[in-house]
C-alpha atoms as a PDB file:
ATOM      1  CA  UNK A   1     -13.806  -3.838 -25.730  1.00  0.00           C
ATOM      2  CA  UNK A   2     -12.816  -4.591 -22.077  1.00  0.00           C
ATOM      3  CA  UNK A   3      -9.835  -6.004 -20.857  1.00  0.00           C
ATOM      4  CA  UNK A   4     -11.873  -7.055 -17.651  1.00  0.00           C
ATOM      5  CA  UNK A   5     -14.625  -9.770 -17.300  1.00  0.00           C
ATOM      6  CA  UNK A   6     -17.689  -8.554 -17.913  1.00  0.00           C
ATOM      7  CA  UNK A   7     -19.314  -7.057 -14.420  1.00  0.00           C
ATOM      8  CA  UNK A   8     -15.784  -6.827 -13.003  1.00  0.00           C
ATOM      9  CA  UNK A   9     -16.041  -3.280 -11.607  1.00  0.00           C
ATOM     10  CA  UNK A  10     -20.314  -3.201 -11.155  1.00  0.00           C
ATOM     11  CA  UNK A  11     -20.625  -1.377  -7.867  1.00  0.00           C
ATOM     12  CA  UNK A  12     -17.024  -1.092  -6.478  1.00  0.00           C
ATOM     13  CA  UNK A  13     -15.859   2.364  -5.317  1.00  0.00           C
ATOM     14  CA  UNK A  14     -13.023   3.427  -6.781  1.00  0.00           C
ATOM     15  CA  UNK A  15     -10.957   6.638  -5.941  1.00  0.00           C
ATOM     16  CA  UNK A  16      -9.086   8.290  -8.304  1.00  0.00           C
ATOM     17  CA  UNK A  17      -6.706  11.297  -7.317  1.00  0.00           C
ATOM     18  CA  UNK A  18      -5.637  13.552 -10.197  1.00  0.00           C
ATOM     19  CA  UNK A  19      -8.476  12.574 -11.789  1.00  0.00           C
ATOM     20  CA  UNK A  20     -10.632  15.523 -12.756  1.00  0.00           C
ATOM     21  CA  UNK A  21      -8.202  16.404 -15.697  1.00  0.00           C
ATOM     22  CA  UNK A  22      -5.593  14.691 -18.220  1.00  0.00           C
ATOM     23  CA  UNK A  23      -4.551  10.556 -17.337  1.00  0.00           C
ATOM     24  CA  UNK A  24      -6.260  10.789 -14.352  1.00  0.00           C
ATOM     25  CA  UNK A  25      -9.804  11.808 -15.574  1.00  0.00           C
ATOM     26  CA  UNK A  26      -9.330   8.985 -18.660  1.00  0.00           C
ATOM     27  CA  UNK A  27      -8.580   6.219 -15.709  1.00  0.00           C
ATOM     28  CA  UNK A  28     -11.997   7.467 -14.143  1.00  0.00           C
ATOM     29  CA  UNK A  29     -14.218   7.407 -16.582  1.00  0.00           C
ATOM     30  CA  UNK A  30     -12.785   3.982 -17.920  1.00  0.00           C
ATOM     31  CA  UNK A  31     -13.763   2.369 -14.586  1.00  0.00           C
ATOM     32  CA  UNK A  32     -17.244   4.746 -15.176  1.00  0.00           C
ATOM     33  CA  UNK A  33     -17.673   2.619 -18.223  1.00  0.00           C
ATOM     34  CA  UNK A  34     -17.112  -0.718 -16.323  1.00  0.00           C
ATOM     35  CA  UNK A  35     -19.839  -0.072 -13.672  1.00  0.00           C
ATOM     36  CA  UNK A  36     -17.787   1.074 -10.959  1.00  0.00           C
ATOM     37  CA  UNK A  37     -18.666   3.945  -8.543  1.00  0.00           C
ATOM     38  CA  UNK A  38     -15.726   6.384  -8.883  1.00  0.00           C
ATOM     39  CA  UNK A  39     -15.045   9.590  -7.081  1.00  0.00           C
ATOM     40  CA  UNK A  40     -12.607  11.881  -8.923  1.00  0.00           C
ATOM     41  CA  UNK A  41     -10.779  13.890  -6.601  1.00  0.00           C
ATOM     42  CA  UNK A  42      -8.443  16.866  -7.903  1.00  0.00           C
ATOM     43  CA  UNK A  43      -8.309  20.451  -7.914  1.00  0.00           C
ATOM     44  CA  UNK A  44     -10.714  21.154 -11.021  1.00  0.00           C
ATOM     45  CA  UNK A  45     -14.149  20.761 -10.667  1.00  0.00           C
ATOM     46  CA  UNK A  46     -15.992  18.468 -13.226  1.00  0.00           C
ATOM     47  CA  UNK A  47     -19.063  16.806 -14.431  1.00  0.00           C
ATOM     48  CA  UNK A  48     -19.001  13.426 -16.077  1.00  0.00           C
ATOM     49  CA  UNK A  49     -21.366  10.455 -16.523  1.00  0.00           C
ATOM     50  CA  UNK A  50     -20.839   7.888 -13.498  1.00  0.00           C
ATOM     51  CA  UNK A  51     -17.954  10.105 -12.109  1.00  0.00           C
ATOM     52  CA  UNK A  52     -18.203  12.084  -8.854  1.00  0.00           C
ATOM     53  CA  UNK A  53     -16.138  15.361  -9.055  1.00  0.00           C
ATOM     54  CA  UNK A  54     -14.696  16.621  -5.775  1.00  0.00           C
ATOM     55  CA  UNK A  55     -12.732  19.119  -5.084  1.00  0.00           C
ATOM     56  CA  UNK A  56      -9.145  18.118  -2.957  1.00  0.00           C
ATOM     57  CA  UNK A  57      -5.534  18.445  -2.386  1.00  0.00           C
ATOM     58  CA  UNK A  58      -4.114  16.002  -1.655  1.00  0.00           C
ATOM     59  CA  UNK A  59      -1.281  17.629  -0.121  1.00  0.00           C
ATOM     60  CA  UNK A  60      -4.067  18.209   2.773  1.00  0.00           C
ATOM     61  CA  UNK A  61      -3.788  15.585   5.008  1.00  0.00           C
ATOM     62  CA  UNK A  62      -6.863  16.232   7.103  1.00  0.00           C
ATOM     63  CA  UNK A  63      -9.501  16.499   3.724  1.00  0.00           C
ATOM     64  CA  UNK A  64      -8.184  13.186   2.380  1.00  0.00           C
ATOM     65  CA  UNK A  65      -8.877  11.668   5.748  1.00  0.00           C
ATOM     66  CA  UNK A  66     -12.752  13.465   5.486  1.00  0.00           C
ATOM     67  CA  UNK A  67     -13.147  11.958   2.225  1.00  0.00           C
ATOM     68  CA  UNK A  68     -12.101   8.834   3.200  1.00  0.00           C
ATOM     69  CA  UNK A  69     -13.638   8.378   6.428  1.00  0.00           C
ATOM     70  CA  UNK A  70     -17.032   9.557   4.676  1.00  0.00           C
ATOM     71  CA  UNK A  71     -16.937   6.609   2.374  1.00  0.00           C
ATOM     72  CA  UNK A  72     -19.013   3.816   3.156  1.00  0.00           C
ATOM     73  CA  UNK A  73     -16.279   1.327   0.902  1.00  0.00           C
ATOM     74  CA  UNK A  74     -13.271   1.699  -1.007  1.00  0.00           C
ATOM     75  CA  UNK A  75     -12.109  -0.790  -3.359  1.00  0.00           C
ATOM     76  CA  UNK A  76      -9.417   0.371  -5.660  1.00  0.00           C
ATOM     77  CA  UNK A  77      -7.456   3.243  -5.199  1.00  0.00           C
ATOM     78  CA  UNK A  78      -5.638   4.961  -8.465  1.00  0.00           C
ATOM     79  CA  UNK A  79      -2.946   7.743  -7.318  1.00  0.00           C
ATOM     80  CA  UNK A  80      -2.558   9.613 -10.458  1.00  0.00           C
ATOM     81  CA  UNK A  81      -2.297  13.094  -9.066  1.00  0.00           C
ATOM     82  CA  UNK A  82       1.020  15.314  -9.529  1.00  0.00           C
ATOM     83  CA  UNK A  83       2.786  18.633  -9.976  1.00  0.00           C
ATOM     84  CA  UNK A  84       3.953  20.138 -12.931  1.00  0.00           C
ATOM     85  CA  UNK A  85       6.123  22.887 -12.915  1.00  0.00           C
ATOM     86  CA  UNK A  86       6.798  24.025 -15.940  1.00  0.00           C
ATOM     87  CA  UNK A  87       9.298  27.067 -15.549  1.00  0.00           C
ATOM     88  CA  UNK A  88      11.563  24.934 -13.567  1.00  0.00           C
ATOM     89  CA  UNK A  89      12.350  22.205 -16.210  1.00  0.00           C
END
C-alpha cells in the first residue's frame, strides 16, 4: 500500500544521502518501489533493485558537487546521512 498516488514518483530522480545502509537505504528503496530513479549515496557500497549505489562523503564538498553537476535532474533530495560515535556517548 502507498501513501502516494499511484505514478507519483515514475521517473523522478531522487538522491538519497546515507542511504546505502540503515533509514537511509529503507527511504531508497521505498521511492525504488514507487518508480522513482534513486541514487544512494553513502560510504558502503550496495546493490539493490532500482537503486544506484555510489560511493561519497558527504563531508567532501567537491564529490557532492561532481555528483550533482553529473545529473541530468534532481527532484527530491532526502539527507539522511550522519555520524555515530559510539565511544563518545
Amino acid at each position: 500500500m502507498s501513501l502516494w498516488p499511484v505514478g507519483c514518483f515514475h521517473e523522478r530522480c531522487v538522491l538519497v544521502t546515507g542511504g546505502t545502509s540503515g533509514i537511509g537505504l529503507a527511504i531508497a528503496e521505498g521511492f525504488a518501489a514507487e518508480g522513482a530513479r534513486v541514487i544512494a549515496a553513502g560510504l558502503e557500497e550496495i546493490a539493490r533493485p532500482g537503486v544506484t549505489g555510489v560511493l561519497l562523503d558527504v563531508r567532501d564538498r567537491t564529490a557532492v558537487d561532481r555528483l550533482i553537476g553529473g545529473l541530468d535532474r534532481l527532484d527530491v533530495v532526502v539527507n539522511c546521512a550522519g555520524l555515530i560515535r559510539r565511544l563518545e556517548e
